[in-house]
C-alpha atoms as a PDB file:
ATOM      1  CA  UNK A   1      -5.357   1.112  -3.544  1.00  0.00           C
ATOM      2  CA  UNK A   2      -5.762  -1.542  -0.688  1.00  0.00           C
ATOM      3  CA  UNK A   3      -5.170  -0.534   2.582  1.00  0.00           C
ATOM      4  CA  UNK A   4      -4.626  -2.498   5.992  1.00  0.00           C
ATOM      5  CA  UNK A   5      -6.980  -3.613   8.499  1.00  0.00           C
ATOM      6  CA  UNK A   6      -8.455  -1.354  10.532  1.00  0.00           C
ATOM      7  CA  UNK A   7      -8.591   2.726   9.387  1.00  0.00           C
ATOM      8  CA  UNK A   8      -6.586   5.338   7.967  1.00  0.00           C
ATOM      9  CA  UNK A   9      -6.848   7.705  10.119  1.00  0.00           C
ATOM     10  CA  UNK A  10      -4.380  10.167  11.772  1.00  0.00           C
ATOM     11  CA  UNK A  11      -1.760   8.370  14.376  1.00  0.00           C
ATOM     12  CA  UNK A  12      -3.845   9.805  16.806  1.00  0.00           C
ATOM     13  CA  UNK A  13      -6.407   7.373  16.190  1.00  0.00           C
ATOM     14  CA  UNK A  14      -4.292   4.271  16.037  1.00  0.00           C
ATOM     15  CA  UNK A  15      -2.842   5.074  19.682  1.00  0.00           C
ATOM     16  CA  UNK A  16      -6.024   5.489  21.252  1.00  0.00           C
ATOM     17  CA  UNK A  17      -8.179   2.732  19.617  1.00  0.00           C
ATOM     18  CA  UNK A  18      -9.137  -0.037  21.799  1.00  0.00           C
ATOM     19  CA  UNK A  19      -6.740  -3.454  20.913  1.00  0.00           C
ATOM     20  CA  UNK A  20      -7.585  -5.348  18.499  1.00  0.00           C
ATOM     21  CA  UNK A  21      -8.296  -2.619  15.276  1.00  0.00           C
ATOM     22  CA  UNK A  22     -11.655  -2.230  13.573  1.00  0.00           C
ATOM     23  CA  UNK A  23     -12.635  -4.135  10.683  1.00  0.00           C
ATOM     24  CA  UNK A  24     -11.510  -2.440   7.641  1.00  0.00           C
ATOM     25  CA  UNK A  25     -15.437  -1.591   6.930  1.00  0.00           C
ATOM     26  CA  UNK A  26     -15.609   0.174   9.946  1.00  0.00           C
ATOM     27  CA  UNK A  27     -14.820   4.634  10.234  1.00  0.00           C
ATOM     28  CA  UNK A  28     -11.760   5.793  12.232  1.00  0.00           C
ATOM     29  CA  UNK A  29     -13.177   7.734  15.269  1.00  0.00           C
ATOM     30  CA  UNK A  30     -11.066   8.105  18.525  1.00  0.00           C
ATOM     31  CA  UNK A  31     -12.557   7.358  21.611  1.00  0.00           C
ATOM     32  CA  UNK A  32     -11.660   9.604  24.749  1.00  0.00           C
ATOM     33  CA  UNK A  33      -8.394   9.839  26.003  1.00  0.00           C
ATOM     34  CA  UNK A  34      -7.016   7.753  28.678  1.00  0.00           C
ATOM     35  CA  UNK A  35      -5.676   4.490  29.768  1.00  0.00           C
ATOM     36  CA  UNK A  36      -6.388   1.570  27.547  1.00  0.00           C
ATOM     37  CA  UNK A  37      -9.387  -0.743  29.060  1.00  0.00           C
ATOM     38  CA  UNK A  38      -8.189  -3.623  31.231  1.00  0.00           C
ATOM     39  CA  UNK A  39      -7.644  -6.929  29.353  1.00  0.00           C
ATOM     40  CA  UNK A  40     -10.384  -9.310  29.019  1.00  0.00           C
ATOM     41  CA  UNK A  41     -10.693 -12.347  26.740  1.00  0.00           C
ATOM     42  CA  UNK A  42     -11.526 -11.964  22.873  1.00  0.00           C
ATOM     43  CA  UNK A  43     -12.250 -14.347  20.572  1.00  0.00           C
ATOM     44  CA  UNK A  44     -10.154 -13.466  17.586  1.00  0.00           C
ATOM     45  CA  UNK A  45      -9.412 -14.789  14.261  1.00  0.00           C
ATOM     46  CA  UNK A  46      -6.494 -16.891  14.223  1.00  0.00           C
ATOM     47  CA  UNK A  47      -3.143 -15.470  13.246  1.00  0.00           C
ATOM     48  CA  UNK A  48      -1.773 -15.286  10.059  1.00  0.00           C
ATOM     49  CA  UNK A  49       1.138 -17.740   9.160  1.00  0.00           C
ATOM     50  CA  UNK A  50       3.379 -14.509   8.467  1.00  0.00           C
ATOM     51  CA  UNK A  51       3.783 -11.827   9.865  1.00  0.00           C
ATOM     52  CA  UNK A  52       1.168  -8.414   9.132  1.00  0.00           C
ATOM     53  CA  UNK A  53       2.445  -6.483   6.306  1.00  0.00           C
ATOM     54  CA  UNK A  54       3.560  -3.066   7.034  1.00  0.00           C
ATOM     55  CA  UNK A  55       2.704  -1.361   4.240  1.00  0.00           C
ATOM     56  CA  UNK A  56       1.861  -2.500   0.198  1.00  0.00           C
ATOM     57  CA  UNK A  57       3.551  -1.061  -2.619  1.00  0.00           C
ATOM     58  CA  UNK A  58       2.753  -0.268  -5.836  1.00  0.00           C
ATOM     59  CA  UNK A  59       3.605   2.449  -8.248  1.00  0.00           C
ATOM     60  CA  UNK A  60       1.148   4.696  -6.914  1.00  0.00           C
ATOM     61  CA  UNK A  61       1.600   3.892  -3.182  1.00  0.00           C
ATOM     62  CA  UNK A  62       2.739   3.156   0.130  1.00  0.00           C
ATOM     63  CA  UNK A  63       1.025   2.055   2.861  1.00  0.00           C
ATOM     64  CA  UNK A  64       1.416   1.971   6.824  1.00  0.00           C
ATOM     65  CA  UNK A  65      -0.333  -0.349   9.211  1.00  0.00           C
ATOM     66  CA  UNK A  66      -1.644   0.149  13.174  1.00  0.00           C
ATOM     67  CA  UNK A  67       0.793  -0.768  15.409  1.00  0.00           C
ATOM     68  CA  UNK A  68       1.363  -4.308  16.724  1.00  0.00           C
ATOM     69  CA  UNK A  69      -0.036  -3.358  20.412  1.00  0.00           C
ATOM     70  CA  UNK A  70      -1.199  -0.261  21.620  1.00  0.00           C
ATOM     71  CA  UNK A  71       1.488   1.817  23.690  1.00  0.00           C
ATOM     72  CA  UNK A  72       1.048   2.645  27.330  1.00  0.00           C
ATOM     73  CA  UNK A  73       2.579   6.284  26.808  1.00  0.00           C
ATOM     74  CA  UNK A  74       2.298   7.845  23.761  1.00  0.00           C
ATOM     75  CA  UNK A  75       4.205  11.159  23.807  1.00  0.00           C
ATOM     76  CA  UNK A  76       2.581  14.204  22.463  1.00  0.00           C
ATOM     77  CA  UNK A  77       4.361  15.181  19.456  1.00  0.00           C
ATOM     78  CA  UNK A  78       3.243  11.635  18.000  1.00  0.00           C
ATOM     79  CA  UNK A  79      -0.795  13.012  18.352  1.00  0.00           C
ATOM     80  CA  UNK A  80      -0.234  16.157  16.577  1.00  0.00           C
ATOM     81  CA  UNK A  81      -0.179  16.134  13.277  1.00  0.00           C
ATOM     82  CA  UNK A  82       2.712  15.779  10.859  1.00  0.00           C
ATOM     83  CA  UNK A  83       1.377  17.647   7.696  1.00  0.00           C
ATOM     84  CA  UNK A  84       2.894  17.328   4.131  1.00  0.00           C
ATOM     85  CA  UNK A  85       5.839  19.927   3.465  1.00  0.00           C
ATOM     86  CA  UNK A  86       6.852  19.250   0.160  1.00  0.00           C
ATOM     87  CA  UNK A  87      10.435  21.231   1.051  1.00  0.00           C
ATOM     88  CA  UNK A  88      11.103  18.078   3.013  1.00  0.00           C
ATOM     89  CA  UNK A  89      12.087  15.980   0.036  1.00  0.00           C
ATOM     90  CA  UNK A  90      13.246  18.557  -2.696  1.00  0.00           C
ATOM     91  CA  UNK A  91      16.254  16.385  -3.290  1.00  0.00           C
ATOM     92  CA  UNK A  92      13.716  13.395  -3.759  1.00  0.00           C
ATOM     93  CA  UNK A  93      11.795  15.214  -6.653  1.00  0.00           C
ATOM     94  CA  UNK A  94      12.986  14.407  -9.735  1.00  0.00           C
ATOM     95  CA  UNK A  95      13.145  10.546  -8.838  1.00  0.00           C
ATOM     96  CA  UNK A  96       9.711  10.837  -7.493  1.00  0.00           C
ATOM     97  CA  UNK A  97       8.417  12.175 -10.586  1.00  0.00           C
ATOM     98  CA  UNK A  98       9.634   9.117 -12.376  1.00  0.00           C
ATOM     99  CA  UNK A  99       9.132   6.251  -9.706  1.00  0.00           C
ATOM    100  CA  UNK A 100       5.988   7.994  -7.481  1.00  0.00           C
ATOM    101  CA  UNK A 101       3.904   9.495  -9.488  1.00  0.00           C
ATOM    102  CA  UNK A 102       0.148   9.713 -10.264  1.00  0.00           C
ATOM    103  CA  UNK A 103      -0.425  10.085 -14.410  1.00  0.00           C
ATOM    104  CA  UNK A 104      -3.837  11.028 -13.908  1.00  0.00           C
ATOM    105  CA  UNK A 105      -3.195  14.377 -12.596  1.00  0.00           C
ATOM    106  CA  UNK A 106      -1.056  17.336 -12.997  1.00  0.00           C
ATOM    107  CA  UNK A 107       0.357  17.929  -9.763  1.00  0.00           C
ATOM    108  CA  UNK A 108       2.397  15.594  -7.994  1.00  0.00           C
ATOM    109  CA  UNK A 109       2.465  17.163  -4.642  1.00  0.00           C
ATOM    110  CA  UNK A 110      -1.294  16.935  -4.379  1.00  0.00           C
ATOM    111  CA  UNK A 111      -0.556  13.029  -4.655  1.00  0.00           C
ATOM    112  CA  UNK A 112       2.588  13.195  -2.337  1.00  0.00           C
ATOM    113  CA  UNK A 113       0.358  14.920   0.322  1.00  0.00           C
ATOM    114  CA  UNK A 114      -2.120  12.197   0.015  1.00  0.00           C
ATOM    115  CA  UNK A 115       0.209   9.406   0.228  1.00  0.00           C
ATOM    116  CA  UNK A 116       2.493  10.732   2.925  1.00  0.00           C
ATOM    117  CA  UNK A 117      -1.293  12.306   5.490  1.00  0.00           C
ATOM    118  CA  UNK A 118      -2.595   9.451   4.701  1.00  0.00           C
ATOM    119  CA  UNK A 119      -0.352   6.305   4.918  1.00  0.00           C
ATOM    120  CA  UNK A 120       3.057   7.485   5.765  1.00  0.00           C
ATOM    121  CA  UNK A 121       2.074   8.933   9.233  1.00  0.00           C
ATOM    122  CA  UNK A 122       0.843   5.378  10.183  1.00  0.00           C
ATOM    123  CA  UNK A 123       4.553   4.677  10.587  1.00  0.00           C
ATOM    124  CA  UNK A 124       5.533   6.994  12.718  1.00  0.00           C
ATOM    125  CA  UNK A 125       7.200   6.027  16.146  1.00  0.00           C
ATOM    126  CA  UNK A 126       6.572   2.568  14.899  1.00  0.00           C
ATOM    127  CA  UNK A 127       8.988   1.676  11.548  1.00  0.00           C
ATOM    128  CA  UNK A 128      12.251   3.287  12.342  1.00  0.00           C
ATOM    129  CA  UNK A 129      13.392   3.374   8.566  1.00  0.00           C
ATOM    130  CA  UNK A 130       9.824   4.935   7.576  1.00  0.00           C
ATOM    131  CA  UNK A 131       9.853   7.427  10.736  1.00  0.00           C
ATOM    132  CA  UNK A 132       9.247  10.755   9.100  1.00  0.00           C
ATOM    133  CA  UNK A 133       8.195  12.442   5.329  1.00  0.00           C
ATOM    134  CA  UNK A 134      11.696  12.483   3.992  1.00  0.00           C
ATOM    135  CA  UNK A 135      12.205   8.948   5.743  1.00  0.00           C
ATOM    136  CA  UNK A 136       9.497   7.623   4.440  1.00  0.00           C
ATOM    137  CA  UNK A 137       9.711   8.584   0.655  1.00  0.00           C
ATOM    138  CA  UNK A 138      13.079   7.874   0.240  1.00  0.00           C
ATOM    139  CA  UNK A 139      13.109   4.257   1.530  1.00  0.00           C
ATOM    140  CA  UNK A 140       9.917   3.430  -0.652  1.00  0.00           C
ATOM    141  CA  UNK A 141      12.167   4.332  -3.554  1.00  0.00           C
ATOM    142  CA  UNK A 142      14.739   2.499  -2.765  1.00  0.00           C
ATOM    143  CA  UNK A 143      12.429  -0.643  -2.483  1.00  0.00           C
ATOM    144  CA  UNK A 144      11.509  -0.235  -5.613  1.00  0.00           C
ATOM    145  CA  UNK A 145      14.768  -1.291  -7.298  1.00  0.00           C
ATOM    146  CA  UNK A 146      14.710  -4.045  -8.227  1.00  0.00           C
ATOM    147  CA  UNK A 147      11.152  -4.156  -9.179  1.00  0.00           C
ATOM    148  CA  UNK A 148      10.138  -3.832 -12.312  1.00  0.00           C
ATOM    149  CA  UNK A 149       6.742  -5.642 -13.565  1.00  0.00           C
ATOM    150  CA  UNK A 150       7.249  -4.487 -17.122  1.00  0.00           C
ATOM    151  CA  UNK A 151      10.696  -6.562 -17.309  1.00  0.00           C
ATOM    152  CA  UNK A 152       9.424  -9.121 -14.562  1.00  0.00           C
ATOM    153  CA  UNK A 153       6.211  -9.559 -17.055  1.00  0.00           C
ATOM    154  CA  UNK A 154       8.504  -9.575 -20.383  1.00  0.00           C
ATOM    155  CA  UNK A 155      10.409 -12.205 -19.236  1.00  0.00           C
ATOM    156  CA  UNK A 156       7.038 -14.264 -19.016  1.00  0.00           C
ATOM    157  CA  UNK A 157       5.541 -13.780 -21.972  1.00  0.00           C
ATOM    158  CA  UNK A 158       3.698 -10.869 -21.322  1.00  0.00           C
ATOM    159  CA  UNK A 159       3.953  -7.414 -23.018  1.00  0.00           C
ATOM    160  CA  UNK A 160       2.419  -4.266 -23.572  1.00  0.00           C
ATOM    161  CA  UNK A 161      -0.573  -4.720 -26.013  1.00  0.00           C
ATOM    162  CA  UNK A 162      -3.868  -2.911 -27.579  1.00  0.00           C
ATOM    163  CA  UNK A 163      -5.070  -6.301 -28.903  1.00  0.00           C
ATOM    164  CA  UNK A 164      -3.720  -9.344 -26.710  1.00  0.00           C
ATOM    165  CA  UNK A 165      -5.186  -9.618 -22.954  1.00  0.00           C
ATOM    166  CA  UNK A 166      -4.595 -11.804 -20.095  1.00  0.00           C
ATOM    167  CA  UNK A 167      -6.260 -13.286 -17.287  1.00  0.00           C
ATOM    168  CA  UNK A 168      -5.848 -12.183 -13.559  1.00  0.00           C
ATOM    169  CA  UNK A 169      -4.577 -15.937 -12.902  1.00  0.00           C
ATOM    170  CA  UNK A 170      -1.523 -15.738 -15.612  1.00  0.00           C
ATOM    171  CA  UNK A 171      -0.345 -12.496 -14.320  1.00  0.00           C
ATOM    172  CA  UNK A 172      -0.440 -13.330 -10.697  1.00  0.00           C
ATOM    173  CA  UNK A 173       1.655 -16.588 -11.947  1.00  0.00           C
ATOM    174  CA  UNK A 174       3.736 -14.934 -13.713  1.00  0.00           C
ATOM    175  CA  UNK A 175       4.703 -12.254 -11.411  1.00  0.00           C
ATOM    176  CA  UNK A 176       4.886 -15.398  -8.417  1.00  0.00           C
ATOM    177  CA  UNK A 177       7.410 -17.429 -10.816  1.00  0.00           C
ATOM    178  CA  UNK A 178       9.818 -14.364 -10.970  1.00  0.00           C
ATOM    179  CA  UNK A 179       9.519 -12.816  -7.565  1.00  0.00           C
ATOM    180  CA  UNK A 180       9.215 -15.830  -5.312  1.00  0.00           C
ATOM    181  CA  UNK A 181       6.798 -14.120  -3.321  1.00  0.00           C
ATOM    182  CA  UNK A 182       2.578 -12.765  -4.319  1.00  0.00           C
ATOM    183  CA  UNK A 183       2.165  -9.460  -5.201  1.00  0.00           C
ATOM    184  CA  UNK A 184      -1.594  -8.667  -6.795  1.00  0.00           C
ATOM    185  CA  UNK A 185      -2.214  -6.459  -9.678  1.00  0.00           C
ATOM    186  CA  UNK A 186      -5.390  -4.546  -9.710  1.00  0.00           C
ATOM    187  CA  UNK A 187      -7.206  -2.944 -12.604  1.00  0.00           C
ATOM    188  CA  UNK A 188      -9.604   0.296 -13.970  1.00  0.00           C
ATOM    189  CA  UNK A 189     -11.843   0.247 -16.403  1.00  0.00           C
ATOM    190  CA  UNK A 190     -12.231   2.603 -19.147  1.00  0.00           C
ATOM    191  CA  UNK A 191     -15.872   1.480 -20.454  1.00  0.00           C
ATOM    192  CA  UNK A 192     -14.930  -0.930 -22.994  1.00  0.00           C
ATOM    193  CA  UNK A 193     -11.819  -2.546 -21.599  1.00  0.00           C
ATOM    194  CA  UNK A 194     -10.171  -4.061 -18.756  1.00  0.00           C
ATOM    195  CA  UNK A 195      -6.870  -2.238 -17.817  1.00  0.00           C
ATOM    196  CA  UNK A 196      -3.854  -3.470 -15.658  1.00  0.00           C
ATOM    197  CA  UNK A 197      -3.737  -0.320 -13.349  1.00  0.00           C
ATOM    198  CA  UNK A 198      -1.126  -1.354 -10.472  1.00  0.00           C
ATOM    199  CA  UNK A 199       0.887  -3.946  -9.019  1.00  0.00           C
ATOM    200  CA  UNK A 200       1.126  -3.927  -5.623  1.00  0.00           C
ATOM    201  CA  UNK A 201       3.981  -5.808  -3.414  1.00  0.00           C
ATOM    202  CA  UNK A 202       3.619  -6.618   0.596  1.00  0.00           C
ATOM    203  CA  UNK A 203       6.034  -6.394   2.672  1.00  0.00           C
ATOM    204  CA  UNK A 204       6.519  -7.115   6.386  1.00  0.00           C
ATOM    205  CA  UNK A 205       7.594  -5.369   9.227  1.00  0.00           C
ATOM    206  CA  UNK A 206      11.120  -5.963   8.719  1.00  0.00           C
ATOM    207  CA  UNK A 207      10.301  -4.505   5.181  1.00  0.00           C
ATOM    208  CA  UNK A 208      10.978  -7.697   3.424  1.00  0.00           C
ATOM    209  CA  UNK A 209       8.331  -9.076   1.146  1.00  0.00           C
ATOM    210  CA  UNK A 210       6.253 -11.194   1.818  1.00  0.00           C
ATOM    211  CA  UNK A 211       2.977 -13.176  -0.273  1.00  0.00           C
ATOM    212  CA  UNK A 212       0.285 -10.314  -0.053  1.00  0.00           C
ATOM    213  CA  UNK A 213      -2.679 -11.684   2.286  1.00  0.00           C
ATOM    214  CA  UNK A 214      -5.518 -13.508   0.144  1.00  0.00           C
ATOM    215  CA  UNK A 215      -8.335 -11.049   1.281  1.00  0.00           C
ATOM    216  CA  UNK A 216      -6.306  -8.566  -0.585  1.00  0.00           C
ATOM    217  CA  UNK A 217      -6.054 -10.656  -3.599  1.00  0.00           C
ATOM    218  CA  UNK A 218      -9.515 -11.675  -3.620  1.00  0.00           C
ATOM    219  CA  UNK A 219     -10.631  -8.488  -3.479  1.00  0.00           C
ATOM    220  CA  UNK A 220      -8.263  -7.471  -6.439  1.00  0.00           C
ATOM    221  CA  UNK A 221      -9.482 -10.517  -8.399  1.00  0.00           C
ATOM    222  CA  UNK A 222     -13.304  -9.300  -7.815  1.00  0.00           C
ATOM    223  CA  UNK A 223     -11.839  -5.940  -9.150  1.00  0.00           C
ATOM    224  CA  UNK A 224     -10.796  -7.565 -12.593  1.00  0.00           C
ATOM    225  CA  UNK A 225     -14.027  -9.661 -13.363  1.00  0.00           C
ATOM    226  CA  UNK A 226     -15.153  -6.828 -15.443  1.00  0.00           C
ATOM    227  CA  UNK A 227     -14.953  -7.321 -19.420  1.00  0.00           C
ATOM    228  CA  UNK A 228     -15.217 -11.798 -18.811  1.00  0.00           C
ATOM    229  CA  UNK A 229     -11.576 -11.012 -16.578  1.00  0.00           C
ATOM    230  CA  UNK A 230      -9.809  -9.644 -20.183  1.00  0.00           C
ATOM    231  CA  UNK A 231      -6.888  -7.424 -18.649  1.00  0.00           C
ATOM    232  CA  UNK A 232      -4.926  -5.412 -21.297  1.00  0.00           C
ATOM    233  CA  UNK A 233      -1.853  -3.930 -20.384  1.00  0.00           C
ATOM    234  CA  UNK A 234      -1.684  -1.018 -22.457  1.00  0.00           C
ATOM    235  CA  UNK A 235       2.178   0.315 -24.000  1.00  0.00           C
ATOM    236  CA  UNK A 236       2.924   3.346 -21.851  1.00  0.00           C
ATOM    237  CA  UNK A 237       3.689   6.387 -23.023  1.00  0.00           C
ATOM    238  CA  UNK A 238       4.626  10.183 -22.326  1.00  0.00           C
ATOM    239  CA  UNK A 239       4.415  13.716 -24.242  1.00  0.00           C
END
């Protein structure tokens, strides 16, 4: 699952990196505490004709960017760390199971932990909506009405098959046509074939979507070269 520019790291890191963030190939390690270094010029990329997003979803996952600027203050119960407590969304569960879950394991919370330590801290003091565990999960399922690639894909022409694939370009169209905006799709092999694995959707942060940046879908386009770029989306189905 893509993440955004910079690292992953606990908020701690994000308030106490130097301004601008890492490059996403560089490790998360904070530098000493103190006040941030005196401004000096930088020669940076250029900006982006939208806005950043603040956080790409998919079926699998949520995530949270650096903030915009770094705070002068950062109070201290934004450092520590906000662990997973999975009584925190109890009343969340049986919706998550549906709507944010991971198939290839057994235990949900496992995943939950990971999504929420990893990604969902990123928003804390910074996305009011997002701003804590229950917060957080809750509003990513509500954003996800509205959503669905299996009807958004039907409606184009493209189904659930074990002997018909597509190309990355005609599902990217396809989900553009319907949506308005670019969400990527990214894909997993399974030794002989090329399988649709997500689909992932930007959104800003005002939490309105928004096209996904084009490193993100070049990189998700690199992912699906394998098998000459067949992508089969398989039926889905449960025990």
């Amino acid at each position: 699952i893509p993440e955004f520019p910079g690292c992953s790291g606990p908020p701690a890191c994000w308030r106490s990196s130097p301004w601008p963030p890492r490059p996403p190939s560089t490790s998360c390690s904070c530098p000493p505490s103190g006040p941030p270094p005196a401004a000096s010029p930088r020669t940076r990329s250029p900006a982006p004709a939208t806005s950043p997003p603040a956080w790409t979803r998919s079926r699998c996952t949520a995530c949270g960017p650096p903030p915009p600027s770094p705070p002068p203050t950062v109070p201290d119960e934004l450092l520590r760390p906000a662990g997973y407590n999975k009584s925190l969304i109890t009343d969340l569960y049986d919706t998550m199971v549906l709507e944010w879950t991971d198939y290839l394991h057994t235990d949900p919370n496992s995943f939950w932990k990971h999504e929420w330590e990893k990604h969902g801290r990123c928003c804390i003091g910074e996305i009011s909506a997002l701003d804590g565990e229950h917060n957080y999960f809750q509003h990513g399922l509500r954003m996800l009405e509205g959503l669905s690639e299996q009807d958004v894909l039907a409606s184009q022409g493209i189904f659930p098959s074990t002997n018909k694939f597509y190309s990355f370009q005609q599902i990217q169209a396809a989900l553009k046509d319907v949506y308005g905006f670019q969400p990527f799709i990214q894909c997993i092999g399974d030794g002989t074939h090329n399988l649709l694995r997500t689909m992932n959707v930007c959104f800003d942060l005002n939490l309105r979507p928004m096209d996904c940046p084009d490193v993100y879908i070049t990189a998700a386009e690199n992912g699906c070269k394998g098998h000459n770029g067949q992508i089969y989306m398989l039926p889905f189905t449960t025990n």
